[in-house]
PDB file of N, CA and C in Angstrom:
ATOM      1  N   UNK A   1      81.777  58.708 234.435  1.00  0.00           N
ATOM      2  CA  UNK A   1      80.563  57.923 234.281  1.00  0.00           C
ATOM      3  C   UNK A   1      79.972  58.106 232.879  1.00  0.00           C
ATOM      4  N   UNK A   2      80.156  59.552 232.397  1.00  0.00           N
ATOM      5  CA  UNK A   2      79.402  59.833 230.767  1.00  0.00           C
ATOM      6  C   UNK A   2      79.971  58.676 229.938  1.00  0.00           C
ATOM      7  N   UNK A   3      81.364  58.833 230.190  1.00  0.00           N
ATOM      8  CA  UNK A   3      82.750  57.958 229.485  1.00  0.00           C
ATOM      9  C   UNK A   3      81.932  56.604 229.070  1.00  0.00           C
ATOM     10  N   UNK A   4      82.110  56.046 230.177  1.00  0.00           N
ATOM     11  CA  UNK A   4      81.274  54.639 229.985  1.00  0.00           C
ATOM     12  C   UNK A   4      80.453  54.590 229.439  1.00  0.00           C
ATOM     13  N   UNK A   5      79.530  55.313 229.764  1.00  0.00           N
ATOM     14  CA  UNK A   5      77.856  55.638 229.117  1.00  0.00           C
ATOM     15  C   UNK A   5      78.150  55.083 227.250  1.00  0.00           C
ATOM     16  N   UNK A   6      79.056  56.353 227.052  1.00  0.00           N
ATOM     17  CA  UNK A   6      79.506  56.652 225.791  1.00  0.00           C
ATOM     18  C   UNK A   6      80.471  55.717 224.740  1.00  0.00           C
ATOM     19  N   UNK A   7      80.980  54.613 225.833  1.00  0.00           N
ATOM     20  CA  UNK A   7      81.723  53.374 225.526  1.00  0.00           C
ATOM     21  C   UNK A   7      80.698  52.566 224.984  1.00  0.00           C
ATOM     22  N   UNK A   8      80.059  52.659 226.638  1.00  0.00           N
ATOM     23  CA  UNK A   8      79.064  51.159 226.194  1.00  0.00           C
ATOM     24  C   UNK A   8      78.265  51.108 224.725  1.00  0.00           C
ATOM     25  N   UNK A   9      77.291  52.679 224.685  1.00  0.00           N
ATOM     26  CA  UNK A   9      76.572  52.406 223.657  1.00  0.00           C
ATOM     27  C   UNK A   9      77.352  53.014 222.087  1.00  0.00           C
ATOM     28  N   UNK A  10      78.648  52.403 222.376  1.00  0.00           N
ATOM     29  CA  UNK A  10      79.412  52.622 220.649  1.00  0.00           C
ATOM     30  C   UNK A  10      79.662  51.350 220.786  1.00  0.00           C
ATOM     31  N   UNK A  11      80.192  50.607 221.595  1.00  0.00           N
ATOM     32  CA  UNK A  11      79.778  49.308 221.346  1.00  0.00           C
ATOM     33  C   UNK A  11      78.758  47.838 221.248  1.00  0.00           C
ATOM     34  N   UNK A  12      77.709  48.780 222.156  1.00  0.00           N
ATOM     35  CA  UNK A  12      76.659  48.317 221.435  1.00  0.00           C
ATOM     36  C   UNK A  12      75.815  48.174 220.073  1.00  0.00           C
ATOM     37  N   UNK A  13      76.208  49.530 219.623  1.00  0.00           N
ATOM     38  CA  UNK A  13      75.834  50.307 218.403  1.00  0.00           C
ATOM     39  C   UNK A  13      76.798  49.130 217.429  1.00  0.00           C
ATOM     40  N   UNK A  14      77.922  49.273 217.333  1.00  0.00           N
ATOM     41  CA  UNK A  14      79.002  48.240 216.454  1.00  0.00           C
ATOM     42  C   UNK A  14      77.945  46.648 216.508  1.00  0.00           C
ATOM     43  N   UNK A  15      77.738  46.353 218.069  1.00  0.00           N
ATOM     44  CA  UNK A  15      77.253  44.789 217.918  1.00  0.00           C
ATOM     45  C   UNK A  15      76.410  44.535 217.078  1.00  0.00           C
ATOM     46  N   UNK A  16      75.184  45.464 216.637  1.00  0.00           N
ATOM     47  CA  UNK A  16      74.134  45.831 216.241  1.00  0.00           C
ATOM     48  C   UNK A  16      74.455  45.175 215.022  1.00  0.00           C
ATOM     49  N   UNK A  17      75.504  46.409 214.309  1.00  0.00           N
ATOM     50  CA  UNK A  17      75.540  45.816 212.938  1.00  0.00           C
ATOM     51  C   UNK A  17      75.927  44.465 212.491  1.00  0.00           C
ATOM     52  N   UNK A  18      76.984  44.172 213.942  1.00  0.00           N
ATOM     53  CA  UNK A  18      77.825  42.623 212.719  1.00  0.00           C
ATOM     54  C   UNK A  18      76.883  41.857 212.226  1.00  0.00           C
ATOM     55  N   UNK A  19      75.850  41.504 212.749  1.00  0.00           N
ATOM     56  CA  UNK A  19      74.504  40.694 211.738  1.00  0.00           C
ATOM     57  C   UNK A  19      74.285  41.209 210.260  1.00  0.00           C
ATOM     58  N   UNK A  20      74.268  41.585 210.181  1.00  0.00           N
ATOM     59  CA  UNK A  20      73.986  42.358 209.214  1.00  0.00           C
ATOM     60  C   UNK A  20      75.030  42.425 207.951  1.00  0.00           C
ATOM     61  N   UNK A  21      76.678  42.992 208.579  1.00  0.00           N
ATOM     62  CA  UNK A  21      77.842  42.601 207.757  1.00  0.00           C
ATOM     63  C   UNK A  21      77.854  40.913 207.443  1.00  0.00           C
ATOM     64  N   UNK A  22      77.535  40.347 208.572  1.00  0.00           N
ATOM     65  CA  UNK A  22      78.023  39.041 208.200  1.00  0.00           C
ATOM     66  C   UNK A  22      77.101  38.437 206.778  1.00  0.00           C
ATOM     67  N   UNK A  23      75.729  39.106 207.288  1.00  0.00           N
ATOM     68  CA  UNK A  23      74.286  38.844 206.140  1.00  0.00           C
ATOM     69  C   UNK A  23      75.083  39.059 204.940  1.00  0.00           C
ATOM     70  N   UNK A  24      75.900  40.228 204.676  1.00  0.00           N
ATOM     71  CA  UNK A  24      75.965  40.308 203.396  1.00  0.00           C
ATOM     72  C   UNK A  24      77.620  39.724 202.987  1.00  0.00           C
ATOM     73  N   UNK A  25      77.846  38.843 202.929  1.00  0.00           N
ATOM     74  CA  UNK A  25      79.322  38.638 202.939  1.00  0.00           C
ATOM     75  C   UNK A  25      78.813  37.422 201.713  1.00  0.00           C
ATOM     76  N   UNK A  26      79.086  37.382 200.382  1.00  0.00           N
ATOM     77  CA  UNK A  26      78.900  36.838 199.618  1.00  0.00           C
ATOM     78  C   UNK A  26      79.568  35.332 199.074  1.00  0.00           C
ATOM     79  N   UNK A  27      80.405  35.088 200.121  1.00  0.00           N
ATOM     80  CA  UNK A  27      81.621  34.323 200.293  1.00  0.00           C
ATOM     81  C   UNK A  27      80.511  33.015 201.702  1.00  0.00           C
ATOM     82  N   UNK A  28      79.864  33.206 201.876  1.00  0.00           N
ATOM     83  CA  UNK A  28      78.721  32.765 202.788  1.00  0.00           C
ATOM     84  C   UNK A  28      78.483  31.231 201.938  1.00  0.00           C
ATOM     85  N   UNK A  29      78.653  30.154 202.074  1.00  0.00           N
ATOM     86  CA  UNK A  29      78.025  28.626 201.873  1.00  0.00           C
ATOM     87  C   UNK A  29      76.858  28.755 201.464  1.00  0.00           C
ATOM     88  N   UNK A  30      75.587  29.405 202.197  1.00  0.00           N
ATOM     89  CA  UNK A  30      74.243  29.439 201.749  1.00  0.00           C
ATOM     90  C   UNK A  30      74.307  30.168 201.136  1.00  0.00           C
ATOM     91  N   UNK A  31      75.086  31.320 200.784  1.00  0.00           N
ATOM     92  CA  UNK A  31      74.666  32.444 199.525  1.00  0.00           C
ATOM     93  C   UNK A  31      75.075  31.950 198.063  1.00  0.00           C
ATOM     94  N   UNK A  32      76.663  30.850 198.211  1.00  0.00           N
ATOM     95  CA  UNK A  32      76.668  30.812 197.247  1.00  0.00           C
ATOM     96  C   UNK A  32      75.910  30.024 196.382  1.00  0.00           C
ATOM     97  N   UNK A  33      75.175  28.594 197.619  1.00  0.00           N
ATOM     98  CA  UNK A  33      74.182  27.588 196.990  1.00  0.00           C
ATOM     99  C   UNK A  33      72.645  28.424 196.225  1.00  0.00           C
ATOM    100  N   UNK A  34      72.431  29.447 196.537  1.00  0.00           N
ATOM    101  CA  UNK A  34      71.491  30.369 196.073  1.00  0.00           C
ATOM    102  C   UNK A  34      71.973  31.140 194.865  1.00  0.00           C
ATOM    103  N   UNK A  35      72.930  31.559 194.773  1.00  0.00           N
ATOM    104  CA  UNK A  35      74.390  32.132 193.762  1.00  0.00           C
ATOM    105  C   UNK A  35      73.834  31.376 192.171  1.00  0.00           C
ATOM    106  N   UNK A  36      73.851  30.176 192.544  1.00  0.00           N
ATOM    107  CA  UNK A  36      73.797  29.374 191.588  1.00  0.00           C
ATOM    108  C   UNK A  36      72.577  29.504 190.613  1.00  0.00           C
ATOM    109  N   UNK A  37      71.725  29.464 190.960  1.00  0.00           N
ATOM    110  CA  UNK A  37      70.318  29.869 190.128  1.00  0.00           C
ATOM    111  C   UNK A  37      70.232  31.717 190.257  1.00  0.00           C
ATOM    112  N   UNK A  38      69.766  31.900 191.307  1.00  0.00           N
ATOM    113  CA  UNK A  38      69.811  33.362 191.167  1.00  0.00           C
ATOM    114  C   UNK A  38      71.006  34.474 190.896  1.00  0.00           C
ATOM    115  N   UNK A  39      72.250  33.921 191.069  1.00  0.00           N
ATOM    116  CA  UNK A  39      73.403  34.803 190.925  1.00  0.00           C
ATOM    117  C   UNK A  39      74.104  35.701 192.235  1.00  0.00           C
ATOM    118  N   UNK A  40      74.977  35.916 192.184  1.00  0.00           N
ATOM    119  CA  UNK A  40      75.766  36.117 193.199  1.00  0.00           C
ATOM    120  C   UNK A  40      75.132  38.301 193.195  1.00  0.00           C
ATOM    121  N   UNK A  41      74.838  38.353 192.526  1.00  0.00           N
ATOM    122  CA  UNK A  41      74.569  39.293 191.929  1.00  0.00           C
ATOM    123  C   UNK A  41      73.001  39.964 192.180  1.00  0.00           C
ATOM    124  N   UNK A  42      72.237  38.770 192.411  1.00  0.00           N
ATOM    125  CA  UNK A  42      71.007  38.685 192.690  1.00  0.00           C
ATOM    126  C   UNK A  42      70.175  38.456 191.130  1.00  0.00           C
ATOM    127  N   UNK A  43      70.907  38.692 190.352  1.00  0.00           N
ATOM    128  CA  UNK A  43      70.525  38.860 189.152  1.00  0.00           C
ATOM    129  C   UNK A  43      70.482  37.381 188.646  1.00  0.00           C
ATOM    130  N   UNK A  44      68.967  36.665 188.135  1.00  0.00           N
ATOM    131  CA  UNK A  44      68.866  35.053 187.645  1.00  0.00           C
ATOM    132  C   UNK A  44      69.532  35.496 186.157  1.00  0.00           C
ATOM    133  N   UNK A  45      70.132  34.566 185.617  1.00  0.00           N
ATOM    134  CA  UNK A  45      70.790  34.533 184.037  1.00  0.00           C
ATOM    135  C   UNK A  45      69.806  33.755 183.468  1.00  0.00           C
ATOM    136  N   UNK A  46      68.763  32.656 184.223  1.00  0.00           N
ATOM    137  CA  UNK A  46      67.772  31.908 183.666  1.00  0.00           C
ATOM    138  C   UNK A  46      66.372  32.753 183.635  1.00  0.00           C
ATOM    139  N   UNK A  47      65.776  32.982 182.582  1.00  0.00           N
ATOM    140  CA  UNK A  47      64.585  33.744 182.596  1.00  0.00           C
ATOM    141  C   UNK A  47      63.460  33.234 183.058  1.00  0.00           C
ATOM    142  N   UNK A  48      63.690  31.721 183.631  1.00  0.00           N
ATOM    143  CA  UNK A  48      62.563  31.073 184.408  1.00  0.00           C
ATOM    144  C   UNK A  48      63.031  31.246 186.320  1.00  0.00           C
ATOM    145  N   UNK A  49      63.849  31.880 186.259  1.00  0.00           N
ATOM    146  CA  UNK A  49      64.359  32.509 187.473  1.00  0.00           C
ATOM    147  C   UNK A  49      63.997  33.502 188.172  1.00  0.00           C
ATOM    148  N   UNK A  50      63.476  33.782 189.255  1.00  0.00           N
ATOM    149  CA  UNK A  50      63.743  35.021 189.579  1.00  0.00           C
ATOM    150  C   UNK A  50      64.653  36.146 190.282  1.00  0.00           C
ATOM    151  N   UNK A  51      64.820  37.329 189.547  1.00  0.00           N
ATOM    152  CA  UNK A  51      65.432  37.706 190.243  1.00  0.00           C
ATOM    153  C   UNK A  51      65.430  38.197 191.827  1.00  0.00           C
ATOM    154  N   UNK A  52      66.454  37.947 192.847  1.00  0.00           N
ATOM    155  CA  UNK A  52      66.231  38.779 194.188  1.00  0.00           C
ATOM    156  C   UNK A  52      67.225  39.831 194.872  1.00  0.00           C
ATOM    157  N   UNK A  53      67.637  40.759 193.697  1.00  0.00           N
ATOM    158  CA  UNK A  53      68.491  42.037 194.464  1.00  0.00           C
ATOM    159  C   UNK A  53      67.683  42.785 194.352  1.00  0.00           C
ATOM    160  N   UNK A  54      67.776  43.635 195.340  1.00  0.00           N
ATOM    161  CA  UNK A  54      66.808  44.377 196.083  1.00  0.00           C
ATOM    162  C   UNK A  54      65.016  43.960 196.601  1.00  0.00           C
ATOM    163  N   UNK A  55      65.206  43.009 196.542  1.00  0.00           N
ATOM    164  CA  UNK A  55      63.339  42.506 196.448  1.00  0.00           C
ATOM    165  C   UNK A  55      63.516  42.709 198.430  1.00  0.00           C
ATOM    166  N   UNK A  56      61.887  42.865 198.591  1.00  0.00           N
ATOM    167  CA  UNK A  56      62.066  43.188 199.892  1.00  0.00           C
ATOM    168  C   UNK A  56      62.178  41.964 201.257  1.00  0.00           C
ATOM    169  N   UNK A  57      63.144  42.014 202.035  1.00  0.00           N
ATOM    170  CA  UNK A  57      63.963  41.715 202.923  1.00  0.00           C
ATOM    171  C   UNK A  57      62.858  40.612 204.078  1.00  0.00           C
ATOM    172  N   UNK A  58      61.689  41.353 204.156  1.00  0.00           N
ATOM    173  CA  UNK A  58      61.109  40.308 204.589  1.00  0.00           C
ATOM    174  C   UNK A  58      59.684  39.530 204.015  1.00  0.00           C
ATOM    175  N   UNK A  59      59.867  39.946 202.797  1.00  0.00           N
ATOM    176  CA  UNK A  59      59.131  39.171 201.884  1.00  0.00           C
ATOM    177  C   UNK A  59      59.602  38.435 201.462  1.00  0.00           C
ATOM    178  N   UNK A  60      61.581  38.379 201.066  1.00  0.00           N
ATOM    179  CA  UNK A  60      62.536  37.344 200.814  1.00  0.00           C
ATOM    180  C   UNK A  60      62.384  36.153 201.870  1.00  0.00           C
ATOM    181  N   UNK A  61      62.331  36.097 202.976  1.00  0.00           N
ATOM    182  CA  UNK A  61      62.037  35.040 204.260  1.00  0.00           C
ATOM    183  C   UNK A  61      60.631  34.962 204.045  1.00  0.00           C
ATOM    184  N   UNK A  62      59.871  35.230 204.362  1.00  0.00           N
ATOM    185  CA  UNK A  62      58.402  34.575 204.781  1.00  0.00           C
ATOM    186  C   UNK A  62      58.305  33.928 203.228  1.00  0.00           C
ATOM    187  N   UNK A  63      58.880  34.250 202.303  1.00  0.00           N
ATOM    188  CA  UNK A  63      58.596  33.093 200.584  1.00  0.00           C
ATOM    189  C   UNK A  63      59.563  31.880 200.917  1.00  0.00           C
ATOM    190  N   UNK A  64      60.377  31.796 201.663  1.00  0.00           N
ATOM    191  CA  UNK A  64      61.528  30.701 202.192  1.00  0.00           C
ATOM    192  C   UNK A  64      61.057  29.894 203.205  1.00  0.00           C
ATOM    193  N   UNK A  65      60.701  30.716 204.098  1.00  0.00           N
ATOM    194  CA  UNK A  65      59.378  30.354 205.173  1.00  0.00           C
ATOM    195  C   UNK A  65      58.316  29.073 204.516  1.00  0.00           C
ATOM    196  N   UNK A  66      57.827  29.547 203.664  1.00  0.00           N
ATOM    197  CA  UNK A  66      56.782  29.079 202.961  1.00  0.00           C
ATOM    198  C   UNK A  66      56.996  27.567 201.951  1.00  0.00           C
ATOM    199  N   UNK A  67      58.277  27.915 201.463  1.00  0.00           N
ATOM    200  CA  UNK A  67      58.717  26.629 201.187  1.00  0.00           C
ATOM    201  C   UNK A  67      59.271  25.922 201.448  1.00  0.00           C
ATOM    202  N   UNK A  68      59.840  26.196 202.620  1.00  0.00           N
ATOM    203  CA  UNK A  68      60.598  25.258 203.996  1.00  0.00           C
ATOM    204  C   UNK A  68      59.505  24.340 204.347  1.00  0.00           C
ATOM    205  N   UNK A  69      58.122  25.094 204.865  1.00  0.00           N
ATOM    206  CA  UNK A  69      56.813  24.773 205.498  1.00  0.00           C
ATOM    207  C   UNK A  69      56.182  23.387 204.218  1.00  0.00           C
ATOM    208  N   UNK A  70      56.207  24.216 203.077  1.00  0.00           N
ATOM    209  CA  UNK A  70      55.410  23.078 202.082  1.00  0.00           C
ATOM    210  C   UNK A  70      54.230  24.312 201.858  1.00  0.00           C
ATOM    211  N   UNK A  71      54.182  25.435 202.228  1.00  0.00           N
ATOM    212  CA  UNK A  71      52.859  26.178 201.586  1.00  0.00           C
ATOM    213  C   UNK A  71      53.039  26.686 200.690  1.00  0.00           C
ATOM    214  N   UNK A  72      54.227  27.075 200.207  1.00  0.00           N
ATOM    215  CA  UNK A  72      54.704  26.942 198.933  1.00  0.00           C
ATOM    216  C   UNK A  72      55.024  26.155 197.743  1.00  0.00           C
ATOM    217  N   UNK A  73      55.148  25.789 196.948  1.00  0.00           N
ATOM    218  CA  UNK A  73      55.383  24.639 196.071  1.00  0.00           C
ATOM    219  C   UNK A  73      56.576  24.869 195.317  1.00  0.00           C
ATOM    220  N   UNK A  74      57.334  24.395 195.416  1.00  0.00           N
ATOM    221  CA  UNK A  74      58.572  24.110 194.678  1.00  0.00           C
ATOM    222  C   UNK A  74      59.146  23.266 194.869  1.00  0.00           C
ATOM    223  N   UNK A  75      59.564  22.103 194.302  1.00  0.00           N
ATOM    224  CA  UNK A  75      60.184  21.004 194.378  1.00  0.00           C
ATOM    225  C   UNK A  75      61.883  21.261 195.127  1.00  0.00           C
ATOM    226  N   UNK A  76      62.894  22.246 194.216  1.00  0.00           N
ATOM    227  CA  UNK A  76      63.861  22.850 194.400  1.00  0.00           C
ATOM    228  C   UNK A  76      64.059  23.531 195.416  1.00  0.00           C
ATOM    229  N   UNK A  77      63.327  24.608 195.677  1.00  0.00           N
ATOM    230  CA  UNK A  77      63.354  25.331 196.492  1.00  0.00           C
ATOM    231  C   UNK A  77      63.124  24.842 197.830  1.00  0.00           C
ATOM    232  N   UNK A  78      62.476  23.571 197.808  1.00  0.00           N
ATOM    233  CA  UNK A  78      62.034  23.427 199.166  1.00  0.00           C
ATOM    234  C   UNK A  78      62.760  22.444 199.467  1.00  0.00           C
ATOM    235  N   UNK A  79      63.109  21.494 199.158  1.00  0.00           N
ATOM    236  CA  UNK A  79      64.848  20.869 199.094  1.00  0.00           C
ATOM    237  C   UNK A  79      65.477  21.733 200.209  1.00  0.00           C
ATOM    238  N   UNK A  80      65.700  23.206 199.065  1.00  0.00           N
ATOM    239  CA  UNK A  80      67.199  24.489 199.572  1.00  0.00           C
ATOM    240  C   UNK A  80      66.418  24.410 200.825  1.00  0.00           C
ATOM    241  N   UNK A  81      65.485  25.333 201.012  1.00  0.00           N
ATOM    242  CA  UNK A  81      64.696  25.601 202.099  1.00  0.00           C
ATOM    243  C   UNK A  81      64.704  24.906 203.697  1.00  0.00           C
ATOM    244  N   UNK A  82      64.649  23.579 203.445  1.00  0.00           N
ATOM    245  CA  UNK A  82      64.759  22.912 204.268  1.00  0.00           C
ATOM    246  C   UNK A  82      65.862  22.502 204.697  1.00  0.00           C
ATOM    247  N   UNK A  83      67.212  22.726 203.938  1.00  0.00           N
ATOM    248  CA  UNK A  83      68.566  22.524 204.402  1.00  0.00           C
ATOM    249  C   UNK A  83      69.220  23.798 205.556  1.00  0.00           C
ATOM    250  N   UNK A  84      68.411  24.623 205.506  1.00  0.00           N
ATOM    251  CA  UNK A  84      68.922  25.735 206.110  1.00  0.00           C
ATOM    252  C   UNK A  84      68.105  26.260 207.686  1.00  0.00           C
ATOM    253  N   UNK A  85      68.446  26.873 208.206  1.00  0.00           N
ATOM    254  CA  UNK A  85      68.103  27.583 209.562  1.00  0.00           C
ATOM    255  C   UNK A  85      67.417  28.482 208.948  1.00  0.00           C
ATOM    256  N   UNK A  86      66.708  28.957 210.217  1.00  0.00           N
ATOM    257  CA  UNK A  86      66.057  30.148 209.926  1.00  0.00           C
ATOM    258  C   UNK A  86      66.884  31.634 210.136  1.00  0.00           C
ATOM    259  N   UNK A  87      68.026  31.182 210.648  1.00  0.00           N
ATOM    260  CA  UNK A  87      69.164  32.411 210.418  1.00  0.00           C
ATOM    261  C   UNK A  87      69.645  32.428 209.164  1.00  0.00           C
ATOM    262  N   UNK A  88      70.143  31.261 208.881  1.00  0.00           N
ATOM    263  CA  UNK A  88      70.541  31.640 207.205  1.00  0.00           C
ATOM    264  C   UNK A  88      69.829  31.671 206.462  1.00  0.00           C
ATOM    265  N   UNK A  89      68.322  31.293 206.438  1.00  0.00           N
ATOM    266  CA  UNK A  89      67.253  32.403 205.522  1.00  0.00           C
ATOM    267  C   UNK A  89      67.340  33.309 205.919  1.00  0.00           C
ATOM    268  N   UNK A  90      67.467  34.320 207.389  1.00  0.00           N
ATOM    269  CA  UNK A  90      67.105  35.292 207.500  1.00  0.00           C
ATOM    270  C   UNK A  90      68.365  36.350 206.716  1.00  0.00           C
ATOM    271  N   UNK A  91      69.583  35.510 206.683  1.00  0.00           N
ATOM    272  CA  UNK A  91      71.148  36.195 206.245  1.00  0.00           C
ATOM    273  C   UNK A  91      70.522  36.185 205.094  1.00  0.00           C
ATOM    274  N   UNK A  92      70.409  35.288 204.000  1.00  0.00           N
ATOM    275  CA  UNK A  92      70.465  35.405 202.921  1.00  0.00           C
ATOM    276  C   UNK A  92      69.319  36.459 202.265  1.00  0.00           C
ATOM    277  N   UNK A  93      67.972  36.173 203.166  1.00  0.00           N
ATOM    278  CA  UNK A  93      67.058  37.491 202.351  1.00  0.00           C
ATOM    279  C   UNK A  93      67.417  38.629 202.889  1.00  0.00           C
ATOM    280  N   UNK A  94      68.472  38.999 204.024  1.00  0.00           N
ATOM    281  CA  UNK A  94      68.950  40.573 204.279  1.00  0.00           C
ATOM    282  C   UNK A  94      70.078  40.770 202.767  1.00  0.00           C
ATOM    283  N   UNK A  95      70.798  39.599 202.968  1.00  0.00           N
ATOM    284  CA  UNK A  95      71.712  39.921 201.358  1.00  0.00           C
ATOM    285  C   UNK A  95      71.423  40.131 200.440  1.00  0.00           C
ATOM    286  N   UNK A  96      70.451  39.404 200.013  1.00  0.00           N
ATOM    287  CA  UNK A  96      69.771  40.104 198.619  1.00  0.00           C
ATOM    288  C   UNK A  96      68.565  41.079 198.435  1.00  0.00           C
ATOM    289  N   UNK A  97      68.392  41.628 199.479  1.00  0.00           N
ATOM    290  CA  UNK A  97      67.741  42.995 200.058  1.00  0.00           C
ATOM    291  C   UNK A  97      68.658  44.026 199.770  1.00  0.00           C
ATOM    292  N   UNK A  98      70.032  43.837 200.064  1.00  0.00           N
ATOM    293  CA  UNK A  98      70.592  44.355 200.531  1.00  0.00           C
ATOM    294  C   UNK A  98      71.693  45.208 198.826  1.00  0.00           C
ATOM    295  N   UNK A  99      71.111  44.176 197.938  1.00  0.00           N
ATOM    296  CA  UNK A  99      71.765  44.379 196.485  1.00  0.00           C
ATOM    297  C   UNK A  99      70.988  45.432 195.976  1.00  0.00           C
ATOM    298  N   UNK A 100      71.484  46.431 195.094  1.00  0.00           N
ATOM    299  CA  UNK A 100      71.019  47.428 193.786  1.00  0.00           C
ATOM    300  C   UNK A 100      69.663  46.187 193.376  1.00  0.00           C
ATOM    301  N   UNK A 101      68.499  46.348 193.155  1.00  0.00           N
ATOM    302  CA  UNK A 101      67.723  45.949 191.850  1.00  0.00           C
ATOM    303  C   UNK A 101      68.142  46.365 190.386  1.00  0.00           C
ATOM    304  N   UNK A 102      67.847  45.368 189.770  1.00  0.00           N
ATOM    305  CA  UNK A 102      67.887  46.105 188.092  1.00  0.00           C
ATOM    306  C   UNK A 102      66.820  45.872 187.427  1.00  0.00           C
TER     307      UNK A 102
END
């Protein structure tokens, strides 16, 4: 009976993460359309850019949030914003959470 016990929650524990692996898989459609201005890297090459590696994870969504909504203003962004789920905002601001800052 421990056995099981001890099955179940290592595979629960594993399920846990795949969100998370999948979040950061850089090879991702929405990461790379973001890739493009901000960098695959998180790092913008445009200085009217900002950067988002390491910026925090759910401050990355509720600013995506915001310009999905229109309470934000960005012409661009809210375009991106609105093409996407709220899972793949939520993937993409765990991914670039998920980068070194520089």
């Amino acid at each position: 009976m421990l056995r099981c016990w001890l099955i179940l929650a290592s595979v629960a524990g594993a399920l846990l993460l795949l969100p998370r692996q999948a979040a950061a898989d850089p090879r991702s459609g929405v990461i790379e359309e973001c890739a493009a201005c901000h960098g695959i890297d998180g790092i913008a090459r445009d200085t009217e850019v900002p950067h988002l590696a390491g910026q925090n994870e759910r401050y990355l969504y509720n600013q995506m949030m915001a310009f999905r909504s229109g309470k934000r203003v960005h012409k661009e962004m809210r375009y991106m914003a609105r093409q996407m789920s709220a899972g793949e905002i939520a993937a993409l601001a765990a991914y670039y959470a998920s980068l070194p800052p520089r």
